[in-house]
Protein backbone atom coordinates (compact mmCIF):
# COMPACT_ATOMS: atom_id res chain seq x y z
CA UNK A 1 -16.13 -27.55 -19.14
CA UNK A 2 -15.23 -24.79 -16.55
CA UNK A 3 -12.31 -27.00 -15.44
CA UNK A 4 -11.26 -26.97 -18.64
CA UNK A 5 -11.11 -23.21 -18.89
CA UNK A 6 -9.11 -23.04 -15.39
CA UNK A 7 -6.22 -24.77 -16.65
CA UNK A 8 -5.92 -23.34 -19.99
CA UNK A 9 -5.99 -20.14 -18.25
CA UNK A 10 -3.56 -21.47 -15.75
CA UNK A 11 -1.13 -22.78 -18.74
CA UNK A 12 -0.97 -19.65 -19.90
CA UNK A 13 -0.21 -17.70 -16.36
CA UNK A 14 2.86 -20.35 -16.17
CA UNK A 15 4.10 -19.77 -19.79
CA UNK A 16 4.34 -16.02 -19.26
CA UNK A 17 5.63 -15.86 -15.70
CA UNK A 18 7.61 -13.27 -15.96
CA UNK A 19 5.22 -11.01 -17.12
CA UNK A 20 2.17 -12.56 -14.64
CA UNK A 21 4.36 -11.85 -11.89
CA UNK A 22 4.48 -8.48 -12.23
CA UNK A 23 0.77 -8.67 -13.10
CA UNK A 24 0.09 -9.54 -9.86
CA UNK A 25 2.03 -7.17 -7.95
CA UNK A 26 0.12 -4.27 -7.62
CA UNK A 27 -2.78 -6.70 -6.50
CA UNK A 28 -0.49 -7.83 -4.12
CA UNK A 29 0.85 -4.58 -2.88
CA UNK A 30 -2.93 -2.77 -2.74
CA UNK A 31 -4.38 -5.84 -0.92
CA UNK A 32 -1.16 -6.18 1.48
CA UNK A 33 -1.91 -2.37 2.17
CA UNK A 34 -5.29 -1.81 2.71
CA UNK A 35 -5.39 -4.88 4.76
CA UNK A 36 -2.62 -3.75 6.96
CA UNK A 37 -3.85 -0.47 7.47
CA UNK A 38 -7.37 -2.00 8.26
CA UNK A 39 -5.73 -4.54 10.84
CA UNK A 40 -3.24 -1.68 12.47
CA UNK A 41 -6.65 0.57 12.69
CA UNK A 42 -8.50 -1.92 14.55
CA UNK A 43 -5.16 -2.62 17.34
CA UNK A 44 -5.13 0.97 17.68
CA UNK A 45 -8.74 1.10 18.45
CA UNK A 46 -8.39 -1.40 20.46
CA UNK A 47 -5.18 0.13 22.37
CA UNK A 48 -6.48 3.39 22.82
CA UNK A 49 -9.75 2.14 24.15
CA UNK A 50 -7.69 -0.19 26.88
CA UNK A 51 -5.82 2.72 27.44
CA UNK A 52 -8.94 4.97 28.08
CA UNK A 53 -10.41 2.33 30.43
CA UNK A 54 -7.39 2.66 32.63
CA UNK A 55 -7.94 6.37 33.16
CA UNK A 56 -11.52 6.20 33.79
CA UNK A 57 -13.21 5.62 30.47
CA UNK A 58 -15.85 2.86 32.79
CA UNK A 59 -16.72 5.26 35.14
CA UNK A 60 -19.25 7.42 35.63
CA UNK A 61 -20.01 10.82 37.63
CA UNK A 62 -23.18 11.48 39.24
CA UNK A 63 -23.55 15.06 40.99
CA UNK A 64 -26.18 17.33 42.64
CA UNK A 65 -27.20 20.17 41.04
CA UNK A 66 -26.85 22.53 43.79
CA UNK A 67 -29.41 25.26 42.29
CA UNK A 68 -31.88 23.08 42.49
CA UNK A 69 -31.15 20.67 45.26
CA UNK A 70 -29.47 21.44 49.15
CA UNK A 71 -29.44 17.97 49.56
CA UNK A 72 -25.93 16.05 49.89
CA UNK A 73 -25.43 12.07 50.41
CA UNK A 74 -24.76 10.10 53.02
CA UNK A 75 -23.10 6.48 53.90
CA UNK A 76 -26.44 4.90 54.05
CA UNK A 77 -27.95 6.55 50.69
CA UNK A 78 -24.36 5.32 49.20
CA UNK A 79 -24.69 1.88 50.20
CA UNK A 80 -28.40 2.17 49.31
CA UNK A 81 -27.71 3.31 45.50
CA UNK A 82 -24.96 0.38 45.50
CA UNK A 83 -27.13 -2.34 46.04
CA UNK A 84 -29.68 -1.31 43.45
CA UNK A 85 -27.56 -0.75 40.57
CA UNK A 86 -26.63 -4.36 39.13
CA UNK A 87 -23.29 -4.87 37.21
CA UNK A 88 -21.14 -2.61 38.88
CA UNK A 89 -18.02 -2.59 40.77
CA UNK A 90 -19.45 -0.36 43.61
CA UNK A 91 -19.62 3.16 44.48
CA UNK A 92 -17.04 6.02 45.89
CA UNK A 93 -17.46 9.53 46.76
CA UNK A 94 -13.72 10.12 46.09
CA UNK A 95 -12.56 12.67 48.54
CA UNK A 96 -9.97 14.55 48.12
CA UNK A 97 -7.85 16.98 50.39
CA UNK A 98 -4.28 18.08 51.32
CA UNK A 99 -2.78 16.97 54.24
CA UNK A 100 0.63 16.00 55.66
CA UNK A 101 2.21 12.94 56.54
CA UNK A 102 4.72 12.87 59.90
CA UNK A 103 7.51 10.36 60.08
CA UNK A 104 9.17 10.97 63.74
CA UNK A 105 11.04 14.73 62.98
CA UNK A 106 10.07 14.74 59.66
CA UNK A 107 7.06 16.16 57.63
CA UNK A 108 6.01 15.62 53.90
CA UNK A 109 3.17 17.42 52.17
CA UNK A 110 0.49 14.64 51.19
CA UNK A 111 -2.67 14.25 48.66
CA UNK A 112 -5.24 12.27 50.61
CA UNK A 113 -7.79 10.30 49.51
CA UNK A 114 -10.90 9.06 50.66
CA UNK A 115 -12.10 6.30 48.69
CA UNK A 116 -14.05 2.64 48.80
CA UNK A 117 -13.00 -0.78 47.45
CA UNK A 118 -14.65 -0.22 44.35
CA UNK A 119 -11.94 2.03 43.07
CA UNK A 120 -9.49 -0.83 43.24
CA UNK A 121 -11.45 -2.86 41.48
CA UNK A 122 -11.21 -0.74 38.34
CA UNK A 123 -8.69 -1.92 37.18
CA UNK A 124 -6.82 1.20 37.54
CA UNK A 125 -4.60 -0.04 41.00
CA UNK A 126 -2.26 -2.23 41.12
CA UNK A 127 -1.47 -3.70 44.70
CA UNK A 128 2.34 -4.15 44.75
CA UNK A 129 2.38 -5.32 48.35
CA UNK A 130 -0.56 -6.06 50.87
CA UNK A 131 -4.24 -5.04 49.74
CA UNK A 132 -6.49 -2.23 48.86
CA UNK A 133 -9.37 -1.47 51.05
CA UNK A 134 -11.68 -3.71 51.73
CA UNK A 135 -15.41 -3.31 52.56
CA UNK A 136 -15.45 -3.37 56.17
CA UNK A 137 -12.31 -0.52 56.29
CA UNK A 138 -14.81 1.85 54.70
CA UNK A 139 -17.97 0.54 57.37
CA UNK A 140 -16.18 0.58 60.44
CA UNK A 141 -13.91 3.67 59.17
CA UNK A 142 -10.73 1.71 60.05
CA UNK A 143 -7.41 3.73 60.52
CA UNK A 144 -5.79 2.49 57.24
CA UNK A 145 -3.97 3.65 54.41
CA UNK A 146 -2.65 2.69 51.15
CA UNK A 147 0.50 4.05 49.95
CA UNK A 148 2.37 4.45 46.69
CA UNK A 149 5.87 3.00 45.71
CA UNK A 150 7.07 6.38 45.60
CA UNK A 151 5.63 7.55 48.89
CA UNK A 152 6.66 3.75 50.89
CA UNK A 153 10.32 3.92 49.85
CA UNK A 154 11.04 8.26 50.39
CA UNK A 155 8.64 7.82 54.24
CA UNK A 156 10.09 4.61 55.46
CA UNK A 157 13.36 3.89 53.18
CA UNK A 158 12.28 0.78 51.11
CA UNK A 159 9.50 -0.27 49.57
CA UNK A 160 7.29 -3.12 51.78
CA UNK A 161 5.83 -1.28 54.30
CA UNK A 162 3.28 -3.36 55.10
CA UNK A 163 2.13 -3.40 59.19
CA UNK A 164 4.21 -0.14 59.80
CA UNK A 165 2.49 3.33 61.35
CA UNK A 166 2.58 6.42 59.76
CA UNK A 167 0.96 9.78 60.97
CA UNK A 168 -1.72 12.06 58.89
CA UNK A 169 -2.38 15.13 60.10
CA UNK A 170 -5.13 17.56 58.95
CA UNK A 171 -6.17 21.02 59.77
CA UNK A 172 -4.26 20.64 63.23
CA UNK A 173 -5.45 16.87 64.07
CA UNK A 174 -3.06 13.92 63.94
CA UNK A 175 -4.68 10.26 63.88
CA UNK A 176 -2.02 7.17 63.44
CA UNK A 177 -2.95 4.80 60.65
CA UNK A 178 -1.01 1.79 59.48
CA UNK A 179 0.06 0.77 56.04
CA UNK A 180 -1.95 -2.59 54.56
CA UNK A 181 -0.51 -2.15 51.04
CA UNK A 182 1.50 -0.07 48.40
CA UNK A 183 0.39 0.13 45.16
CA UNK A 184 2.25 0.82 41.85
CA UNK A 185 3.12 3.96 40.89
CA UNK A 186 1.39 6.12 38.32
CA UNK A 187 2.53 9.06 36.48
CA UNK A 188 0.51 11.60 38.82
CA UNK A 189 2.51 9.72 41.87
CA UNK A 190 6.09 10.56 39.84
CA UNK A 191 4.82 14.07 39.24
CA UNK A 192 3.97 15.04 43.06
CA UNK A 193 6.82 13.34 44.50
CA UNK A 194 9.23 15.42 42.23
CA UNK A 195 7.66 18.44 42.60
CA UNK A 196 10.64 21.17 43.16
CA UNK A 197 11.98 20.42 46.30
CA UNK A 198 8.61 20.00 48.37
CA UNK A 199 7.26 16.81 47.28
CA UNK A 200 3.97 15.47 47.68
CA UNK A 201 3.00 12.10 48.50
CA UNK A 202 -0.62 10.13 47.51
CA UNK A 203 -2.36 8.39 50.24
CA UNK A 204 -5.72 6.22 50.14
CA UNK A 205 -7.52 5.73 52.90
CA UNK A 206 -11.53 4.72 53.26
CA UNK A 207 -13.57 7.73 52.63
CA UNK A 208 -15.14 7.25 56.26
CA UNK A 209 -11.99 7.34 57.92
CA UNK A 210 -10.87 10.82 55.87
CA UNK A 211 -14.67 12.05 57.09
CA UNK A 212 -13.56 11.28 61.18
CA UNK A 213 -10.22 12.97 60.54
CA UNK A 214 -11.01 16.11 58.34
CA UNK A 215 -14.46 16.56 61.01
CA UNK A 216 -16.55 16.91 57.64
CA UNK A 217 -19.94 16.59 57.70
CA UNK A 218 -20.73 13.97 54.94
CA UNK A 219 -24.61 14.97 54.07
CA UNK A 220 -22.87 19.37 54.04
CA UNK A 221 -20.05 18.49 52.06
CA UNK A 222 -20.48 15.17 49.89
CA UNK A 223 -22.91 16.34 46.57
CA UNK A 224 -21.14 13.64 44.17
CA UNK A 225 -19.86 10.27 43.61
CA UNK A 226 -18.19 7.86 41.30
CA UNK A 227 -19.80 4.75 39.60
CA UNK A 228 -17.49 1.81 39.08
CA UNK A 229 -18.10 -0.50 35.69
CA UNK A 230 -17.22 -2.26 33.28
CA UNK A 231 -17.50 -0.75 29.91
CA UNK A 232 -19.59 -3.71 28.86
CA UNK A 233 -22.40 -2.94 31.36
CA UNK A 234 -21.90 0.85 30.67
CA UNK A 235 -25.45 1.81 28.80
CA UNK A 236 -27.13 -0.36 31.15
CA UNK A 237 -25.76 1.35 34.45
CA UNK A 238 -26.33 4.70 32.53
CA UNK A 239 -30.13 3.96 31.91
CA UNK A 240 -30.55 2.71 35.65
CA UNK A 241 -28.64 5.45 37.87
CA UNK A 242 -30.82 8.37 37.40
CA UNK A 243 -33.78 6.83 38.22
CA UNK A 244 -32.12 4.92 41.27
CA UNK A 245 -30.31 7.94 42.70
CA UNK A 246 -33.80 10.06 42.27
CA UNK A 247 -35.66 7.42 44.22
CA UNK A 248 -32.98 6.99 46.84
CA UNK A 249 -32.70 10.91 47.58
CA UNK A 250 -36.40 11.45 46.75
CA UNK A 251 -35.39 14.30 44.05
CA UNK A 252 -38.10 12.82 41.06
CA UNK A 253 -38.92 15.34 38.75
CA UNK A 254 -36.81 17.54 39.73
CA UNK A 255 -34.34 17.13 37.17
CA UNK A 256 -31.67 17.79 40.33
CA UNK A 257 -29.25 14.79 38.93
CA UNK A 258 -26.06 15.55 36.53
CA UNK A 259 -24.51 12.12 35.15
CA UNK A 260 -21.27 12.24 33.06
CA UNK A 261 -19.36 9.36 31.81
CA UNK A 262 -16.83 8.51 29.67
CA UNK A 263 -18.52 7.37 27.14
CA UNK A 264 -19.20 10.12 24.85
CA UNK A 265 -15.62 10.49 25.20
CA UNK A 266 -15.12 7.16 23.87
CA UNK A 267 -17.80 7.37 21.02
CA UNK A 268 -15.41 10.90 19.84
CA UNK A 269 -12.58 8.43 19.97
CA UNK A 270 -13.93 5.94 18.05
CA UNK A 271 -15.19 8.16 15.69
CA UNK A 272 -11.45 9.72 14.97
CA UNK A 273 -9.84 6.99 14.62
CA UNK A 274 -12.57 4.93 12.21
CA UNK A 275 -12.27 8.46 9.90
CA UNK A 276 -8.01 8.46 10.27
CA UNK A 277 -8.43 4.23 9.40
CA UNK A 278 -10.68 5.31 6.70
CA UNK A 279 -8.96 8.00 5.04
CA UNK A 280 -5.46 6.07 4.94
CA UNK A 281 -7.34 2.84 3.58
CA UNK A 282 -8.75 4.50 1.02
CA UNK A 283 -5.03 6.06 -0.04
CA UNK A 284 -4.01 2.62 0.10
CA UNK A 285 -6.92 1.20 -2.14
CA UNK A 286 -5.59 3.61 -4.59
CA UNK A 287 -2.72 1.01 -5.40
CA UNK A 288 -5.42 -1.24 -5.81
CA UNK A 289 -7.14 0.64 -8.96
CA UNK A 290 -3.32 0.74 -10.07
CA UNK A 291 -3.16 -2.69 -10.04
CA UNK A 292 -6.48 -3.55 -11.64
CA UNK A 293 -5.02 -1.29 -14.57
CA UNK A 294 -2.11 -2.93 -14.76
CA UNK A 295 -3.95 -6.59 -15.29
CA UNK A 296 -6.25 -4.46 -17.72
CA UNK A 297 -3.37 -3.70 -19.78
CA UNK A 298 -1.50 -6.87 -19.40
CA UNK A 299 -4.95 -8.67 -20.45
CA UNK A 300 -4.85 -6.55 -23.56
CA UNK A 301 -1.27 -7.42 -24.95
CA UNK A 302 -1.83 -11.06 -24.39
CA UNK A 303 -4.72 -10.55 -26.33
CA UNK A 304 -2.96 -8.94 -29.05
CA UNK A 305 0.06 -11.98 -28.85
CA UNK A 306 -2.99 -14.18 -29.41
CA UNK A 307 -5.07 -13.00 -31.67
CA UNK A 308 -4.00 -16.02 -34.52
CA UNK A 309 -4.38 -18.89 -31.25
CA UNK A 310 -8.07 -16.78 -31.14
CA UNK A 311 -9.07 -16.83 -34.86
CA UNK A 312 -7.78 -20.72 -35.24
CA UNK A 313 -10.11 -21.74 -32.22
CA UNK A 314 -13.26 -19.81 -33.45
CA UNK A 315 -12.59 -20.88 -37.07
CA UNK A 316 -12.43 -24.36 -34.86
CA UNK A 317 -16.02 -23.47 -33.78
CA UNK A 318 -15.08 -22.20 -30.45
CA UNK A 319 -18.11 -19.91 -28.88
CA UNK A 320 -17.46 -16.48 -28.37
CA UNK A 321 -18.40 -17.13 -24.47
CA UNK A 322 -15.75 -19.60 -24.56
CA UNK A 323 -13.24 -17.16 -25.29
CA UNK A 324 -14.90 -14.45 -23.00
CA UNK A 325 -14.59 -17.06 -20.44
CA UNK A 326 -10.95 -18.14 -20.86
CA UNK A 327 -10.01 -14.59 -20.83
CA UNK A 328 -12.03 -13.57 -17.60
CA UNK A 329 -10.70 -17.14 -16.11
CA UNK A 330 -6.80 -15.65 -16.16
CA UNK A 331 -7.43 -12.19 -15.37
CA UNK A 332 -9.35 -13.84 -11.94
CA UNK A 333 -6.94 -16.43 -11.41
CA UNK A 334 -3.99 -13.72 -11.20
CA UNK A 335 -5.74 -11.02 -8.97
CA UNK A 336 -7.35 -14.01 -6.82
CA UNK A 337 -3.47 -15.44 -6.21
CA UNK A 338 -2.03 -11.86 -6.21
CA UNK A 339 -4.92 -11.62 -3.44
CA UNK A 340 -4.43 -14.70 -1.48
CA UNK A 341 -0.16 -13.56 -1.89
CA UNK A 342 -1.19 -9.84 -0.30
CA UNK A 343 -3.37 -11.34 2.23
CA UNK A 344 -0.51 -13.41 3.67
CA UNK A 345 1.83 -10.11 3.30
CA UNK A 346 -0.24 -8.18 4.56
CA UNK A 347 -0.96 -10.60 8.00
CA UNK A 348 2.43 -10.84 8.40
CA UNK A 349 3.60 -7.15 8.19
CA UNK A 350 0.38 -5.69 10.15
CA UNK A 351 1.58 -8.66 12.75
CA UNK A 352 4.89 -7.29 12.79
CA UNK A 353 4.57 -3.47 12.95
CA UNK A 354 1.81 -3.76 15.89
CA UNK A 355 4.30 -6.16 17.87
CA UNK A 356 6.75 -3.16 17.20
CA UNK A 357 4.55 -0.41 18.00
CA UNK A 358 3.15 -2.66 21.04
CA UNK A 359 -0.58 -2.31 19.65
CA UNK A 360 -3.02 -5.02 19.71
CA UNK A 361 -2.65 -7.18 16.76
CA UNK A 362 -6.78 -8.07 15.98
CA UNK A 363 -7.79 -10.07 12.53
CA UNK A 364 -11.11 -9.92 11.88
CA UNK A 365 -11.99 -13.00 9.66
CA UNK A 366 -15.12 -11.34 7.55
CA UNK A 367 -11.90 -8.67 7.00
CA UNK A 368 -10.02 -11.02 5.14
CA UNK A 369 -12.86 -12.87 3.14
CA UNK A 370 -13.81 -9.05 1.77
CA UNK A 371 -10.14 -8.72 0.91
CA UNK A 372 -10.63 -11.85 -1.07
CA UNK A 373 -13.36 -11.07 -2.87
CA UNK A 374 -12.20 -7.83 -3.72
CA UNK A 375 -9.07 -9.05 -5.04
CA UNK A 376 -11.31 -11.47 -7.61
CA UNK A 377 -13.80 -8.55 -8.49
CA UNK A 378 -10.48 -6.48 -9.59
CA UNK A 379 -10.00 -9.19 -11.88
CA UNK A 380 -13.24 -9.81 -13.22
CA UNK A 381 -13.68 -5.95 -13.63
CA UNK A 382 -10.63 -4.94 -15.37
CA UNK A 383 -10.44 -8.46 -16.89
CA UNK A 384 -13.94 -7.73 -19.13
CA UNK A 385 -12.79 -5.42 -21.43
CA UNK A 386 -9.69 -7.34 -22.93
CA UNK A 387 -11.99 -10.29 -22.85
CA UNK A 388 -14.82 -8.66 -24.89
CA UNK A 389 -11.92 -7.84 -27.22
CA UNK A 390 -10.78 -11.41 -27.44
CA UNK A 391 -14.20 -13.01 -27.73
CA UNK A 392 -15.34 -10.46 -30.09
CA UNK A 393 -12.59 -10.67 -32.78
CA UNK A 394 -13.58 -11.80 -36.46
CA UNK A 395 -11.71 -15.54 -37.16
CA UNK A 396 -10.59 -14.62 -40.41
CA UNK A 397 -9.15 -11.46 -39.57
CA UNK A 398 -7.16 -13.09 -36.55
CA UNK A 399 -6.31 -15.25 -39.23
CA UNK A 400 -4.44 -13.11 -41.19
CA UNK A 401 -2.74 -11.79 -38.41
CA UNK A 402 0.90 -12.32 -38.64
């Protein structure tokens, strides 16, 4: 019986095509809308997010609070917190001081840094030539250093450096170290080097090593470090360091341990950009309530062009559900098609203005069954009234329509 209904309703979609066409176009324009908003909201999300990784979104700072505590750390209370947090990259004090690097005559202002493996592993380096540092640099504080593009190419003349010497000097002491990799450039390495006409050059070298040449006394001097993560196992390294750093530097209870991370900073993020997705969605959906208007009003003339083919079947003994039901059977079979037509639209433009924009293009399948659905529910919606008005129409009034 129901089949029945489908392809009367489907008759009459072909005989007026014209006019079911444009019926369906503001379905397919609000659905080809809202869904590509919705699919460029979720590439941005996940853009911005890959973006704040990069710059340190997975880490996270732990300090001493220095009104309550004198203590600092050392290597072995380092090494001690590393091994007892699971699912991290490792650990790094991240020292930083000014220095200078000598090539033969020449002297260039540098930016050193003492730092551990784990800050390679971050994903925020990447090793042009050679390696980062590796675990034994940092135990047996080997002379080493990694350099930047920049820095390789303006010290030595070109770019793979690897094996050569270079000189740091610090607060009047000069060790020699030798380069075992350059790393690509980032835009705080462009900045330095281009810095009026005294440019400064990065340079990483294992945290112990900077300790030996700067004479600083780690336990005086070192009240912080940086934990190294995946923003996966980020709550799970947040709910484990304080209690791990309080055991290891036997400060329990007294509330002398400060941890920051980036992920507040990423909740605020999220939260922006889901209220921005939101807002322009919901603009969008407005074309949507257009749309269901326009098969409202469509609905209702093809009632009206009807009304004789309506009075003829119910003098025929056709049910007034019958009628209800052919009626609601058109108005879903346009907005499901205009649905399934914005759907495909909609894919394709979302795919092509996040391949312009170079965002992540992400389709999230329950996405498109809600589009679906909604597109139906438009029809069944603005699709009752005219049908009410069809099924409800006396036969021999109909029949006297002209």
């Amino acid at each position: 019986m129901y089949l029945e209904y489908v392809k009367s309703a489907i008759s009459s979609i072909k005989s007026n095509k014209g006019r079911s066409f444009l019926t369906m176009l503001g379905i397919i324009i609000g659905i080809a809308a809202v869904l590509t908003v919705l699919i460029i909201g979720d590439g941005m999300k996940a853009t911005v997010n890959g973006e704040m990784d990069s710059i340190g979104a997975t880490t996270i700072s732990v300090t001493l609070d220095d009104t309550k505590t004198d203590k600092g750390f050392t290597k072995d209370q380092l090494d001690l917190i590393e091994n007892n947090i699971s699912d991290i990259d490792g650990v790094s004090p991240g020292l930083q001081y000014g220095g200078q690097l000598v090539m033969g005559d020449k002297t260039f202002d540098a930016i050193v840094n003492g730092e551990t493996p784990a800050s390679g592993m971050s994903g925020q380096v990447e090793m042009i030539h050679g390696r980062f540092l590796i675990k034994s640099d940092v135990d047996e504080a080997k002379k080493v250093v990694v350099l930047s593009q920049t820095a390789a190419t303006k010290l030595f003349g070109y770019e793979d450096v690897v094996g050569n010497f270079l000189e740091v000097s610090a607060y009047g002491a000069t060790d020699e170290y030798v380069v075992v990799g350059v790393r690509k450039d980032n835009t705080l390495d462009t900045a330095y080097a281009s810095f009026f006409d005294e440019p400064s050059f990065i340079v990483t070298m294992p945290y112990t090593s900077m300790l030996d040449l700067y004479m600083i006394d780690m336990e005086s001097n070192v009240h912080g470090f940086t934990i190294y993560t995946d923003s996966e196992y980020k709550d799970q390294v947040l709910s484990k360091t304080r209690s791990v750093v309080e055991n290891v530097m036997g400060l329990r209870g007294e509330n002398a341990v400060k941890i920051s991370s980036g992920y507040g900073f990423d909740e605020t993020t999220n939260t922006i950009l889901n209220i921005i997705t939101t807002v322009v969605a919901v603009i969008a959906a407005i074309s949507l309530l257009v749309g269901g208007i326009g098969v409202m009003n469509i609905m209702t003339v093809s009632v009206t062009e009807r009304t004789r083919e309506i009075g003829i079947r119910k003098s025929l003994g056709a049910r007034t559900s019958s009628i209800l039901t052919q009626f609601l059977a058109e108005a879903s079979i346009l907005t499901f098609t205009g649905g399934l037509i914005g759907l495909l639209l909609g894919l394709a433009i979302s795919y092509l203005i996040c391949k312009i924009i170079d965002f992540a293009f992400i389709v999230n399948p329950v996405l498109v069954v809600i589009v679906v659905l909604i597109s139906t529910a438009i029809g069944l919606f603005f699709g009752i009234y005219p049908a009410k008005r069809a099924a409800a129409l006396d036969p021999i009034e109909a029949l006297r329509t002209e």
